[in-house]
Protein backbone atom coordinates (compact mmCIF):
# COMPACT_ATOMS: atom_id res chain seq x y z
CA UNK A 1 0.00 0.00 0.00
CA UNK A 2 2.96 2.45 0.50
CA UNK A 3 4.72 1.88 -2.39
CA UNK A 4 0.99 2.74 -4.00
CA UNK A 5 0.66 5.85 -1.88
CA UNK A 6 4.72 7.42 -2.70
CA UNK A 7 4.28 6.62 -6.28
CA UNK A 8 1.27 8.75 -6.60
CA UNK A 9 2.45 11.30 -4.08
CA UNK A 10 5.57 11.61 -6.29
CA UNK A 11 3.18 12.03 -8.98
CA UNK A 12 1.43 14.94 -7.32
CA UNK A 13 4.85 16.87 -7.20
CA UNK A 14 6.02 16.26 -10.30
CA UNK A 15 2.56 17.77 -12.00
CA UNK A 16 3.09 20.51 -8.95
CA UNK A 17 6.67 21.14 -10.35
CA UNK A 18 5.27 20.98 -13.63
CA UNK A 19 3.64 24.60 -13.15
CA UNK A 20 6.65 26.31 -12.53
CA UNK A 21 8.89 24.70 -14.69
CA UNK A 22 6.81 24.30 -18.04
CA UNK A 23 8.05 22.09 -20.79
CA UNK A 24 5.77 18.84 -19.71
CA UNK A 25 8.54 16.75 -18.61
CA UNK A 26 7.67 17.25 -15.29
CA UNK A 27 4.02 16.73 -16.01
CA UNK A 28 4.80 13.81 -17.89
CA UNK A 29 7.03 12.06 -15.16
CA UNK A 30 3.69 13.08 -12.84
CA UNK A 31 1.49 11.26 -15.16
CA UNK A 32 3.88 8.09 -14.99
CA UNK A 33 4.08 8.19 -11.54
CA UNK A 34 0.16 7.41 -11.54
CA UNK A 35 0.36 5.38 -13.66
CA UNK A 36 3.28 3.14 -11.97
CA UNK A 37 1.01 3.73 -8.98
CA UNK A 38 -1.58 1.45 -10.37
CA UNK A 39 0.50 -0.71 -11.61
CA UNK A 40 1.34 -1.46 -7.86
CA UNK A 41 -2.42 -1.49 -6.72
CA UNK A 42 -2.47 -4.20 -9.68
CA UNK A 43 0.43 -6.04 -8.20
CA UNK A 44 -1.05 -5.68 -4.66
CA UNK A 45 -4.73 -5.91 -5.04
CA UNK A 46 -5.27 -7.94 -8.81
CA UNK A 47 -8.16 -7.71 -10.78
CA UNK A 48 -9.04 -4.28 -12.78
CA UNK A 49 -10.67 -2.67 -10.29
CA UNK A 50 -8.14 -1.07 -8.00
CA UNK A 51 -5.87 -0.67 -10.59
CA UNK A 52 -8.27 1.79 -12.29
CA UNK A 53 -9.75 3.60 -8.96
CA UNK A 54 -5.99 4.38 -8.52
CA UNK A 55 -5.48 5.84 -11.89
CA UNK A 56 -8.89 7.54 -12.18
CA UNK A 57 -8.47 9.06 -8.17
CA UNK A 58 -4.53 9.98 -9.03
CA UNK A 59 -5.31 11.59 -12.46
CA UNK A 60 -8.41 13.37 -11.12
CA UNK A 61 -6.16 15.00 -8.05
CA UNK A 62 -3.54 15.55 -10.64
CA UNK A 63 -6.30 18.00 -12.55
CA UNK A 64 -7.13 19.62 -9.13
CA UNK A 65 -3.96 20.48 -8.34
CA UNK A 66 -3.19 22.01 -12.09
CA UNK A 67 -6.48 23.60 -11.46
CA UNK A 68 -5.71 24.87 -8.28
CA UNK A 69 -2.31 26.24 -8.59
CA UNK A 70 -3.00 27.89 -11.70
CA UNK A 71 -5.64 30.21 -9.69
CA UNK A 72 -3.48 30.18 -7.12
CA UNK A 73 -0.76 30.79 -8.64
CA UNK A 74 -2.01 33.70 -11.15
CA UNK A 75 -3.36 35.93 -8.02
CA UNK A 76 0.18 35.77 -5.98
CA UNK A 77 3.03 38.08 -5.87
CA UNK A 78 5.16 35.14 -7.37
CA UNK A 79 2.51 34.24 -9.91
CA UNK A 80 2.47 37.78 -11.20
CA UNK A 81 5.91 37.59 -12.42
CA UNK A 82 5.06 34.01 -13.87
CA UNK A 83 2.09 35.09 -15.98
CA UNK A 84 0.84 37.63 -18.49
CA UNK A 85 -0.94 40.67 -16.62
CA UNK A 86 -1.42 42.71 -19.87
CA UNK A 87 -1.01 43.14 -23.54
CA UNK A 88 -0.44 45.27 -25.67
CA UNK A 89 -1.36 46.55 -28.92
CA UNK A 90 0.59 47.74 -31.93
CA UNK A 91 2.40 45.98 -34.78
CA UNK A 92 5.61 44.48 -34.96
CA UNK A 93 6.80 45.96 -38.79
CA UNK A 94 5.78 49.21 -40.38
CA UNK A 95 3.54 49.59 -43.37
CA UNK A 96 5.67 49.45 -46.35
CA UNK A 97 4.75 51.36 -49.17
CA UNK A 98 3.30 50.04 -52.67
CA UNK A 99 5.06 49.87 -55.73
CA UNK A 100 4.49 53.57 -56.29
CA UNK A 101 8.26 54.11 -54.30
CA UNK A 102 9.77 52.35 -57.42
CA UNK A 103 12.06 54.18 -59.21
CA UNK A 104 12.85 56.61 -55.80
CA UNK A 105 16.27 58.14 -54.91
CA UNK A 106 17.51 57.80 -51.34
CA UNK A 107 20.31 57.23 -49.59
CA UNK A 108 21.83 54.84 -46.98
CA UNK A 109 21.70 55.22 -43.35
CA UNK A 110 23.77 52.39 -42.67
CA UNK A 111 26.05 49.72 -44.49
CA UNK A 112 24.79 47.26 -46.82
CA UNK A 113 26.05 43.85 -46.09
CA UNK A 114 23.98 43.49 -48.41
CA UNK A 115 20.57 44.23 -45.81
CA UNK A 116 20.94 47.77 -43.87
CA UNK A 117 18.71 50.89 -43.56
CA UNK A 118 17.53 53.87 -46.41
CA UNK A 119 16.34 57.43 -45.90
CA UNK A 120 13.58 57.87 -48.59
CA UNK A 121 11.20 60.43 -47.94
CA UNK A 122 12.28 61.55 -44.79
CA UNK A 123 11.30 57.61 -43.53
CA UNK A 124 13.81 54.96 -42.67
CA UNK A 125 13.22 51.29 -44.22
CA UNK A 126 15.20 48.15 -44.21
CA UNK A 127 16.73 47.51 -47.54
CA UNK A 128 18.32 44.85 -49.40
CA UNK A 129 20.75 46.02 -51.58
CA UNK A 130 20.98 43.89 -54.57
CA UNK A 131 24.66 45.31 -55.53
CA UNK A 132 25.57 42.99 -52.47
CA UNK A 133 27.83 45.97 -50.22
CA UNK A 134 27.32 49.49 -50.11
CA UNK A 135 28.76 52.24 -47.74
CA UNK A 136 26.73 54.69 -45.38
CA UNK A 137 25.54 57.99 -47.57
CA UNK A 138 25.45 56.14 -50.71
CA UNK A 139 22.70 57.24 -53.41
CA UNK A 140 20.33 54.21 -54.22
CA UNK A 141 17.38 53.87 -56.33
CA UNK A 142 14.33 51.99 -55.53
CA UNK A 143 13.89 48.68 -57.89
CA UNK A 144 11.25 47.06 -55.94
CA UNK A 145 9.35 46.11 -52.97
CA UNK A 146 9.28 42.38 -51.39
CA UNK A 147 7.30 41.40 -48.45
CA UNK A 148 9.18 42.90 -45.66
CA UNK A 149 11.61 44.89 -47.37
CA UNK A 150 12.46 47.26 -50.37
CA UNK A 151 15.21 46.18 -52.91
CA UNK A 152 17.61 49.02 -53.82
CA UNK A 153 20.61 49.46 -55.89
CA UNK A 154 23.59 51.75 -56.20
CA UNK A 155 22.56 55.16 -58.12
């Protein structure tokens, strides 16, 4: 009966250990540990009865305790640092203009290796220069837009 008892109590810490340290490792280890837990009540007790109490009772507590630490968890001072409190909005990459900037002059901000930064328009943009390096204050022309980027070229 102990070694039915420790193998689901190890269970319970490993799922407990689980919440902090995310990754399911833990959580699978947890589940295991149930799981070897009625394998024992099966060694102990026979049949298909015990066996499945002690899987169904250990996997149920293991749910409680996800349940409860979560809302535990989420309202303490620890917690807080754990989850997300807010969001934000915004967008991660500027608007890039159509294919009207074709054929504009500019010049670089930074070095072209062969990516790096234009002025055109008064606006900054990454580039990808398609003459592979240029230097910083180097005239470019515009020769096209990609998804994330404009393609320029020395002038």
């Amino acid at each position: 009966m102990e070694s039915i008892l420790t193998a689901v109590f190890f269970g319970y810490i490993l799922i407990l250990v689980e919440g902090f340290i995310p990754g399911g490792v833990f959580g699978m280890a947890g589940a295991f540990c149930i799981a070897v837990g009625a394998y024992f009540a099966h060694q102990e007790f026979g049949g298909f009865i015990a066996p499945t109490l002690t899987f169904l009772i250990g996997a149920l507590g293991g749910l409680i305790i996800v349940f409860l630490e979560f809302k535990w968890l989420s309202r303490s001072k620890f917690g807080k640092n754990l989850f997300l409190s807010s969001s934000t909005d915004g967008v991660s990459n500027k608007k890039l203009p159509g294919k009207e900037i074709v054929g504009c002059q500019g010049k670089t901000l930074t070095e072209h290796k062969p990516e790096g930064i234009v002025l055109l328009d008064g606006k900054n943009y990454d580039a990808y220069c398609e003459d592979g390096f240029l230097p910083v204050g180097e005239s470019i022309i515009v020769t096209g837009v990609d998804d994330f980027r404009i393609r320029v070229k020395k002038l």
